[in-house]
N, C-alpha and C. Protein backbone atom coordinates (compact mmCIF):
# COMPACT_ATOMS: atom_id res chain seq x y z
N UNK A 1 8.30 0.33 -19.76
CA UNK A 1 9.25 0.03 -18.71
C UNK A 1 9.43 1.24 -17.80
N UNK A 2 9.77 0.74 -16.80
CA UNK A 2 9.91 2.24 -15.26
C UNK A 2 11.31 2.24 -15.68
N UNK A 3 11.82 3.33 -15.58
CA UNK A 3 13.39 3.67 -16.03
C UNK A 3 13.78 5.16 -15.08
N UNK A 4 14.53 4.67 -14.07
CA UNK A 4 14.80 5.72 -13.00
C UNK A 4 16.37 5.94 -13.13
N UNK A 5 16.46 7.67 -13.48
CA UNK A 5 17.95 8.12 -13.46
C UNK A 5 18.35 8.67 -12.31
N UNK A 6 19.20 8.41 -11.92
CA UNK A 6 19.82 9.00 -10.60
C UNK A 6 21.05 9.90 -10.72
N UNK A 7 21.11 11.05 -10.78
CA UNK A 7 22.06 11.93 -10.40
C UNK A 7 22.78 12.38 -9.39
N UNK A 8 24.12 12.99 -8.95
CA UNK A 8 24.75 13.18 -8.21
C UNK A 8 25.37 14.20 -8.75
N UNK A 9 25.05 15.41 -8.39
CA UNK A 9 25.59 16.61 -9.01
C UNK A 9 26.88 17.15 -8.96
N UNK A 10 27.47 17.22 -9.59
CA UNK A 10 29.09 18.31 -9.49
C UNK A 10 29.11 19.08 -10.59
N UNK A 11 30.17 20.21 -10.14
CA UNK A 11 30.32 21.19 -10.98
C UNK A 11 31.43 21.15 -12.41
N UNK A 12 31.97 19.70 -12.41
CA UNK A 12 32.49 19.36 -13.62
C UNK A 12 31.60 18.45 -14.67
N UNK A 13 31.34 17.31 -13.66
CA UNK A 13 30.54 16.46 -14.58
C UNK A 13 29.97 15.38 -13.24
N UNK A 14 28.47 15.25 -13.83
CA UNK A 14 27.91 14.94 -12.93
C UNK A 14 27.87 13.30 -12.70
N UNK A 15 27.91 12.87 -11.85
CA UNK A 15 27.68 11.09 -11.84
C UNK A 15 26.03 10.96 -11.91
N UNK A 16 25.62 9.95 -13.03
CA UNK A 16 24.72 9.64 -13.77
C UNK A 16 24.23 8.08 -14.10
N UNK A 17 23.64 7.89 -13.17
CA UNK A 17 22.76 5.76 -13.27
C UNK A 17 21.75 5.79 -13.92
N UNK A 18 21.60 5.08 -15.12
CA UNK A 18 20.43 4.78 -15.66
C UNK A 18 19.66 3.23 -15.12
N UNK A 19 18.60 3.72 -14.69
CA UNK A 19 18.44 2.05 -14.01
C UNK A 19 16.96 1.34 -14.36
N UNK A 20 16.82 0.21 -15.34
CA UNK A 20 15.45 0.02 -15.85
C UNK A 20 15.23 -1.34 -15.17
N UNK A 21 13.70 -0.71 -14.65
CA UNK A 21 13.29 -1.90 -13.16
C UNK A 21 13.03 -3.13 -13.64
N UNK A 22 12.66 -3.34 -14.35
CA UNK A 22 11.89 -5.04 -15.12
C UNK A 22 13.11 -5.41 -15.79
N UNK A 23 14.37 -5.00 -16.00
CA UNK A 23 15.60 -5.79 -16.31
C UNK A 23 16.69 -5.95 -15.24
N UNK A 24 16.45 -4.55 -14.66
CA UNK A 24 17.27 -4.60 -13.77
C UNK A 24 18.71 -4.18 -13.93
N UNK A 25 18.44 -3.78 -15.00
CA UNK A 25 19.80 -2.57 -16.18
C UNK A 25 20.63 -1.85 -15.48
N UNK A 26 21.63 -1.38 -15.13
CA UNK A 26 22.03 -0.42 -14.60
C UNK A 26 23.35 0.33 -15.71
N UNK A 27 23.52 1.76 -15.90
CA UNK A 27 24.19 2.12 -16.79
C UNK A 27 24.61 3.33 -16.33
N UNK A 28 26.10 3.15 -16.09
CA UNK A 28 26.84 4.63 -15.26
C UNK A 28 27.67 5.34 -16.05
N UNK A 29 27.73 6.33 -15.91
CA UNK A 29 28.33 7.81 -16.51
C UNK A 29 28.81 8.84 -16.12
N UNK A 30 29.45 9.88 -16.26
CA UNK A 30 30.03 10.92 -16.14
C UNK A 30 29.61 11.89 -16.86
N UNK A 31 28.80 13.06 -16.55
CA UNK A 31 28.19 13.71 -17.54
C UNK A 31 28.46 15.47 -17.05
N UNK A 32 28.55 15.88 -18.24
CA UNK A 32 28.96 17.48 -18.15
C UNK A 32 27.27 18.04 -18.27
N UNK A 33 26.73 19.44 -17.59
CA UNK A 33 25.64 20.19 -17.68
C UNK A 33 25.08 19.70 -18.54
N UNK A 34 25.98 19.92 -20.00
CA UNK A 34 24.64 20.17 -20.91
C UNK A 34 24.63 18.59 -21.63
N UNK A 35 25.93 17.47 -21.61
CA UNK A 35 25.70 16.64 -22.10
C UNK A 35 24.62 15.75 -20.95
N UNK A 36 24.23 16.44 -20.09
CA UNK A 36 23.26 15.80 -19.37
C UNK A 36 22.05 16.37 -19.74
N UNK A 37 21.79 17.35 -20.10
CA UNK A 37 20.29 17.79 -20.74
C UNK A 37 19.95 17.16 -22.10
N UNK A 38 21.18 16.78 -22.85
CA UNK A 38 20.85 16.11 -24.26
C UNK A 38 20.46 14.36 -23.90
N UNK A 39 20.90 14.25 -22.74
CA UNK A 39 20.77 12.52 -21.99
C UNK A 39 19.63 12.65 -21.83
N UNK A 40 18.88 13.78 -21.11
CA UNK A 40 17.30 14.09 -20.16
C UNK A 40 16.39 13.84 -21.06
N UNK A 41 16.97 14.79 -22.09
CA UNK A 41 15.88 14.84 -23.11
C UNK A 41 15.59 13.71 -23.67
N UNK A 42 16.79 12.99 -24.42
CA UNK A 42 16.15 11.99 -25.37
C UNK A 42 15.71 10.30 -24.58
N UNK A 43 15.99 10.66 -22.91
CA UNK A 43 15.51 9.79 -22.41
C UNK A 43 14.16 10.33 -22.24
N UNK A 44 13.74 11.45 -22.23
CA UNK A 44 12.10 11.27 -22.24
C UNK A 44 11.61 10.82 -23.07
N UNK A 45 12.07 11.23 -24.84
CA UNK A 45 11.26 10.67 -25.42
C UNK A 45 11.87 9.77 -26.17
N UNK A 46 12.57 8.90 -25.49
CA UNK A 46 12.62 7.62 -25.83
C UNK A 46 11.15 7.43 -25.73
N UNK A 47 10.49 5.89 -26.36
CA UNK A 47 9.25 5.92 -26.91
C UNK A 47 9.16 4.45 -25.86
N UNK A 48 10.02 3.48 -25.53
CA UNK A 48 9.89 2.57 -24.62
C UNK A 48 10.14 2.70 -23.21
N UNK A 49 9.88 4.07 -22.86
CA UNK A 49 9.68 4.16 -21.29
C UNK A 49 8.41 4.55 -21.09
N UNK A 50 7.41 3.83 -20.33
CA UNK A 50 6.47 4.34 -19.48
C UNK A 50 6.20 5.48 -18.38
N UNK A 51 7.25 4.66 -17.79
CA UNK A 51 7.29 5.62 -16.54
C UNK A 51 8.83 6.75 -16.62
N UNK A 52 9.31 7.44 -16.59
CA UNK A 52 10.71 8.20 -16.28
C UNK A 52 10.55 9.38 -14.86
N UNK A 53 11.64 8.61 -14.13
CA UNK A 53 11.61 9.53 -12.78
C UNK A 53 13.85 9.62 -12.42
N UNK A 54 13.30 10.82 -12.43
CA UNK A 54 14.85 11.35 -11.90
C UNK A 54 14.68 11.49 -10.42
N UNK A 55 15.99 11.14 -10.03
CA UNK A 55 16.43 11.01 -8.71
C UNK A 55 17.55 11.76 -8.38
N UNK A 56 17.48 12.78 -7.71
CA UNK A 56 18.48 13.76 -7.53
C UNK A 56 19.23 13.72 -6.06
N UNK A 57 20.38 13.76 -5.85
CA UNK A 57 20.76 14.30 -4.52
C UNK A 57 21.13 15.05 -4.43
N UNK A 58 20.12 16.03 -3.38
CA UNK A 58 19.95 17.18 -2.94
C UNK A 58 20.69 17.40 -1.84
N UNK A 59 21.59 17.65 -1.43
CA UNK A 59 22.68 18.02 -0.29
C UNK A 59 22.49 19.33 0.23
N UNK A 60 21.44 19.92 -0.14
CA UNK A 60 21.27 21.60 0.11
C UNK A 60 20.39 21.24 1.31
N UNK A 61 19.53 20.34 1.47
CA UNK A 61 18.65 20.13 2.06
C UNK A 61 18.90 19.16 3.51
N UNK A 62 20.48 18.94 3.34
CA UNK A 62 20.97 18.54 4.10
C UNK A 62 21.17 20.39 5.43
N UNK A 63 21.27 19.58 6.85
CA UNK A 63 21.52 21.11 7.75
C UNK A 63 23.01 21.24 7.33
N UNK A 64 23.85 22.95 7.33
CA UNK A 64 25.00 22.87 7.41
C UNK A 64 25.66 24.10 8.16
N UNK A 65 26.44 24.01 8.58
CA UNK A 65 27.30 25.06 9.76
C UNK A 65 28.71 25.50 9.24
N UNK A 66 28.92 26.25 8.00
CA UNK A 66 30.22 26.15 7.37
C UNK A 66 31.25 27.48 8.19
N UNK A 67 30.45 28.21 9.36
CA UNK A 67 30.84 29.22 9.52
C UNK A 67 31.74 28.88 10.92
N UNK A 68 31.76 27.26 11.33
CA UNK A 68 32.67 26.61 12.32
C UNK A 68 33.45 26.17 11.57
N UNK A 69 34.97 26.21 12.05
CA UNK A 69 35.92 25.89 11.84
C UNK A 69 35.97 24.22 12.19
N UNK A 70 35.99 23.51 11.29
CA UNK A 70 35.37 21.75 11.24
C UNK A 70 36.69 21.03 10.70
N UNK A 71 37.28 21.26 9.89
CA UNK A 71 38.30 20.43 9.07
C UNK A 71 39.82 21.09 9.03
N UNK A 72 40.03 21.64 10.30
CA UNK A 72 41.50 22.97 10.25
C UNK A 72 41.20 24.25 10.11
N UNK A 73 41.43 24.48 9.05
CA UNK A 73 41.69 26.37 9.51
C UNK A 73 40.17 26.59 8.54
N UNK A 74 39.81 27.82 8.93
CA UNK A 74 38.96 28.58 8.11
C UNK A 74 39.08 28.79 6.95
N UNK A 75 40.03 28.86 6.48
CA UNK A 75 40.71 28.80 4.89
C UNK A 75 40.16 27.53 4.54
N UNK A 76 40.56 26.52 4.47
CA UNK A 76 40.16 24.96 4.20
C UNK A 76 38.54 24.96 4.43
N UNK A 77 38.05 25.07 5.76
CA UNK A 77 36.93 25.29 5.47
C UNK A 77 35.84 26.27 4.71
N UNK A 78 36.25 27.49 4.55
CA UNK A 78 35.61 28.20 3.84
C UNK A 78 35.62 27.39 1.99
N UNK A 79 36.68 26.85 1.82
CA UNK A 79 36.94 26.79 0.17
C UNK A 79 36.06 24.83 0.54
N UNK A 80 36.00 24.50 1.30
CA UNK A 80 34.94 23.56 1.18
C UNK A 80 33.46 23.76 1.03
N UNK A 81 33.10 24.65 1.87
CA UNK A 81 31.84 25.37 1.62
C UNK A 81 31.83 26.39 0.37
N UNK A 82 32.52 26.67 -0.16
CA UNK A 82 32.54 27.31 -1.85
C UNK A 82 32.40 25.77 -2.70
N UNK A 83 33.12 24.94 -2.51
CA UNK A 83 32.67 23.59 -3.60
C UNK A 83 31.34 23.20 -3.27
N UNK A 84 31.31 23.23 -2.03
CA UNK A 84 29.56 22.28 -1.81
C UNK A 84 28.97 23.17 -2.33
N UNK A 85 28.30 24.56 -2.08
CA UNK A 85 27.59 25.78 -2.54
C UNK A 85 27.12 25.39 -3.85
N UNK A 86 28.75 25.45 -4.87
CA UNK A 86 28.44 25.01 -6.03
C UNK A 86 28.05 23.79 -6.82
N UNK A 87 28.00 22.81 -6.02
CA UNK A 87 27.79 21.57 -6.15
C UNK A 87 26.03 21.36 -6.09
N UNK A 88 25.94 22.25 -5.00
CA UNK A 88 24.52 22.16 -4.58
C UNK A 88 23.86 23.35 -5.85
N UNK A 89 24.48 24.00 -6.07
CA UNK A 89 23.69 25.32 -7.34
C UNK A 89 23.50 24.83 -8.68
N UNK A 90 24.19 23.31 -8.79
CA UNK A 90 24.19 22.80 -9.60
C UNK A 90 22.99 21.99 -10.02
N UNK A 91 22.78 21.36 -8.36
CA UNK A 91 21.62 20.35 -8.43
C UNK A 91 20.18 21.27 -8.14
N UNK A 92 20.20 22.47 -7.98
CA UNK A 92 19.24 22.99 -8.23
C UNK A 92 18.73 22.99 -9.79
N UNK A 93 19.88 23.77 -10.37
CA UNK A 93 19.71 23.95 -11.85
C UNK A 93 19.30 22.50 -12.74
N UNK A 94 19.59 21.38 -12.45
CA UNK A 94 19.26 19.98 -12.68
C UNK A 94 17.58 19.62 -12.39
N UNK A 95 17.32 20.41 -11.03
CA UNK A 95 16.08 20.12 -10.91
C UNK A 95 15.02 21.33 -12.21
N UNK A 96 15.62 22.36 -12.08
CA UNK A 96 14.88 22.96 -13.07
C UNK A 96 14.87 22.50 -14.48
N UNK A 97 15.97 22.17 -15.07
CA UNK A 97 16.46 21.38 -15.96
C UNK A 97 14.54 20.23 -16.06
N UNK A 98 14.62 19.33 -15.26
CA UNK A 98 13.31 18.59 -15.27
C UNK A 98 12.46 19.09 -15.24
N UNK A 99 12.42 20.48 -14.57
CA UNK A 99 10.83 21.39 -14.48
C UNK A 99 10.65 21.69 -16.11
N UNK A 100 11.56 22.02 -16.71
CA UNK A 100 11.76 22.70 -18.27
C UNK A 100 11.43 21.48 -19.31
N UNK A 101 11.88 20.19 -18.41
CA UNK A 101 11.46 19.17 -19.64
C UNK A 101 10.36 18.24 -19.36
N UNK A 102 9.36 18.82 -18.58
CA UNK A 102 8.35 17.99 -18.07
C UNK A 102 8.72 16.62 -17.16
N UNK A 103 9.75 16.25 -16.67
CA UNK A 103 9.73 15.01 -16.54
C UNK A 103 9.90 15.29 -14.58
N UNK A 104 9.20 13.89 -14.42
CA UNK A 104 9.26 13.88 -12.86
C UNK A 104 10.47 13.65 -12.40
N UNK A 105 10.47 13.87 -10.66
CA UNK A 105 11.77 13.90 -10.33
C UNK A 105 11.51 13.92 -8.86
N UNK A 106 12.65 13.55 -8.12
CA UNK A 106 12.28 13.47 -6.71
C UNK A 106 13.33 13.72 -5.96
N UNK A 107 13.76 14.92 -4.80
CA UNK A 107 15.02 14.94 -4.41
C UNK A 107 15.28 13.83 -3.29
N UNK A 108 16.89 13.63 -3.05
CA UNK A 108 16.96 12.86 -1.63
C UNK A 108 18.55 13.23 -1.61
N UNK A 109 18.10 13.64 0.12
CA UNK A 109 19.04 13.89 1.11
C UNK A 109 20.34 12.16 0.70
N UNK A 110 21.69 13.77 0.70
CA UNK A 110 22.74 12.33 0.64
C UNK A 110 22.89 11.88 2.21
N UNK A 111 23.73 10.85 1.73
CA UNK A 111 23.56 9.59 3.36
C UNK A 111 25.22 10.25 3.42
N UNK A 112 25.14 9.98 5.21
CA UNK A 112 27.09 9.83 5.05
C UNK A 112 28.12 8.58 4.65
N UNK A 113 26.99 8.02 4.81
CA UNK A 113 28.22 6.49 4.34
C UNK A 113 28.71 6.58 2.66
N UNK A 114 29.30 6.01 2.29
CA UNK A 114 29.98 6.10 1.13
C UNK A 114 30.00 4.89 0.77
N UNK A 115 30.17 4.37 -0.53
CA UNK A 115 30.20 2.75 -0.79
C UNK A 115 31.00 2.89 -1.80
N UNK A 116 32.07 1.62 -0.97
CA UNK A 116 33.34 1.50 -2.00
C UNK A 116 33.18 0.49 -3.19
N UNK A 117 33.93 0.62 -4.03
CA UNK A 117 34.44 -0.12 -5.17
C UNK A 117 33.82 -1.74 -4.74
N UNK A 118 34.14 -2.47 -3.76
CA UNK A 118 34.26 -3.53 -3.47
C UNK A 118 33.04 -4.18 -3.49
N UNK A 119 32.39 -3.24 -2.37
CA UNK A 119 30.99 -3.37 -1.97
C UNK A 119 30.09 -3.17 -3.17
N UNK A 120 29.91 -2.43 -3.91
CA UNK A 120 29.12 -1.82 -4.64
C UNK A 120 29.29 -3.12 -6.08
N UNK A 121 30.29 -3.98 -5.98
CA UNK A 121 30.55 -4.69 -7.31
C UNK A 121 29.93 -5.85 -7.34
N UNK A 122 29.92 -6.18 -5.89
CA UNK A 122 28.96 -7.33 -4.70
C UNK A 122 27.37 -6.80 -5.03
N UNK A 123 27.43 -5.47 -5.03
CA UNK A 123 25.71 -5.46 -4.92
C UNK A 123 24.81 -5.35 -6.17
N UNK A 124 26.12 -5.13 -7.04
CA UNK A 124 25.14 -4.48 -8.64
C UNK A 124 25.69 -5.79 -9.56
N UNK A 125 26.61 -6.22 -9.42
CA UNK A 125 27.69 -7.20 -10.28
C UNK A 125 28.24 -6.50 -10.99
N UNK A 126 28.26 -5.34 -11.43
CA UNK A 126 29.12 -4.07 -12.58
C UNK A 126 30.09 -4.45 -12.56
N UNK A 127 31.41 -4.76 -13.82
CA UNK A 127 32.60 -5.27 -13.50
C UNK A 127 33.15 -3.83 -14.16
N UNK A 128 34.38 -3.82 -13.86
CA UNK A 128 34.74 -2.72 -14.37
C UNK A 128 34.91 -1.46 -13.08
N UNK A 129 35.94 -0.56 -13.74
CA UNK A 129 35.87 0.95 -12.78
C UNK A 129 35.09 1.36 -12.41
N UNK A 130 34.27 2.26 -11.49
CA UNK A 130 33.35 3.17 -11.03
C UNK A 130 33.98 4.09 -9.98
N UNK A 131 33.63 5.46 -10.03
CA UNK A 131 34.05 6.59 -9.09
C UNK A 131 33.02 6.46 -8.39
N UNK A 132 33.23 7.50 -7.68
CA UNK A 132 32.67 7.60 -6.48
C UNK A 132 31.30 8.84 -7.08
N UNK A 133 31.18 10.05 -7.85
CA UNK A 133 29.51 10.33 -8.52
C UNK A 133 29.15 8.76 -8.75
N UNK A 134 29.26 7.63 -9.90
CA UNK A 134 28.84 6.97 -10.09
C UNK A 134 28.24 5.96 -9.39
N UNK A 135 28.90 5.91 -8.21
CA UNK A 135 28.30 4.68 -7.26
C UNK A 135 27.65 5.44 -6.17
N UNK A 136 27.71 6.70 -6.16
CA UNK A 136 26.59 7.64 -5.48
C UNK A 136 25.39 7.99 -6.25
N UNK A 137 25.64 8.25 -7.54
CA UNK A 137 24.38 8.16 -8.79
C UNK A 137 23.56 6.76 -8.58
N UNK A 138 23.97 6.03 -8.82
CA UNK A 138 23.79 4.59 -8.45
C UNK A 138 22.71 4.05 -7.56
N UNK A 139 23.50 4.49 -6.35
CA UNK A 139 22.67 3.85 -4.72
C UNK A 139 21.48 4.90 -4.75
N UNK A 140 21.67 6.08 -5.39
CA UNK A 140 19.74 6.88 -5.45
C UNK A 140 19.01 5.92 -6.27
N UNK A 141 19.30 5.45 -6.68
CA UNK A 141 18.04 4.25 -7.88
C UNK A 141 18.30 2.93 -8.03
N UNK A 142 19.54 2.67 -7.61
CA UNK A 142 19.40 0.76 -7.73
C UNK A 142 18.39 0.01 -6.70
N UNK A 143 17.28 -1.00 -7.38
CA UNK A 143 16.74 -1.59 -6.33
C UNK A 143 15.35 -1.17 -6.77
N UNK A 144 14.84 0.43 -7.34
CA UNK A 144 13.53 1.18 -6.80
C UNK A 144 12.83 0.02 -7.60
């Protein structure tokens, strides 16, 4: 089976979709650093995946200008550009994380739109809560 994880990096705990294409599975999470390397791992060698491809969003790779005053004062903006920084140092370390465990992986630029609760329950049928990592984990791999 093709079994594509999609990540959304943060510096507490990362939003995490497990999504297997020939069922059409989808399985969301909240995952801290390392309880995401113990996820990486034993999804590689799980023994019924063929294919395994991680899907990362890479926001570093997005352009950014944190040194304009965008959202009020410089204060506010500076401590926004300290969370993204780390958000983004995160999803580096994630990608190495896959370099370290052999497994493929592919970055992608986040989108600006956002998809709410509503929408997202319409498109996957998921009943139940979902945040906002999760339904951003999500939209990198539902569908591939």
């Amino acid at each position: 089976m093709d079994v594509f994880i999609g990540i959304d990096p943060d510096v507490d705990k990362n939003g995490v979709a497990y999504y297997v294409r020939q069922t059409k599975t989808l399985e969301l999470a909240n995952l801290t650093f390392f309880q995401l390397f113990d996820y990486l791992k034993f999804a590689k060698e799980n023994k019924d995946t063929n294919t395994l491809t991680i899907v990362i969003e890479a926001g570093w790779l997005n352009k950014s200008n944190w040194h304009k005053v965008q959202y009020g004062t410089s204060s506010i903006n500076a401590q926004i550009g300290q969370r993204t920084g780390a958000n983004h140092e995160v999803g580096r370390k994630i990608t190495e994380m896959c370099v370290y465990l052999g497994i493929d992986y592919k970055l992608v630029k986040p989108t600006k739109t956002k998809t709410t609760q509503d929408v997202f329950k319409k498109l996957t049928n998921i009943v139940g809560r979902t945040n906002q990592e999760q339904r951003d984990a999500a939209m990198l791999v539902f569908g591939l």
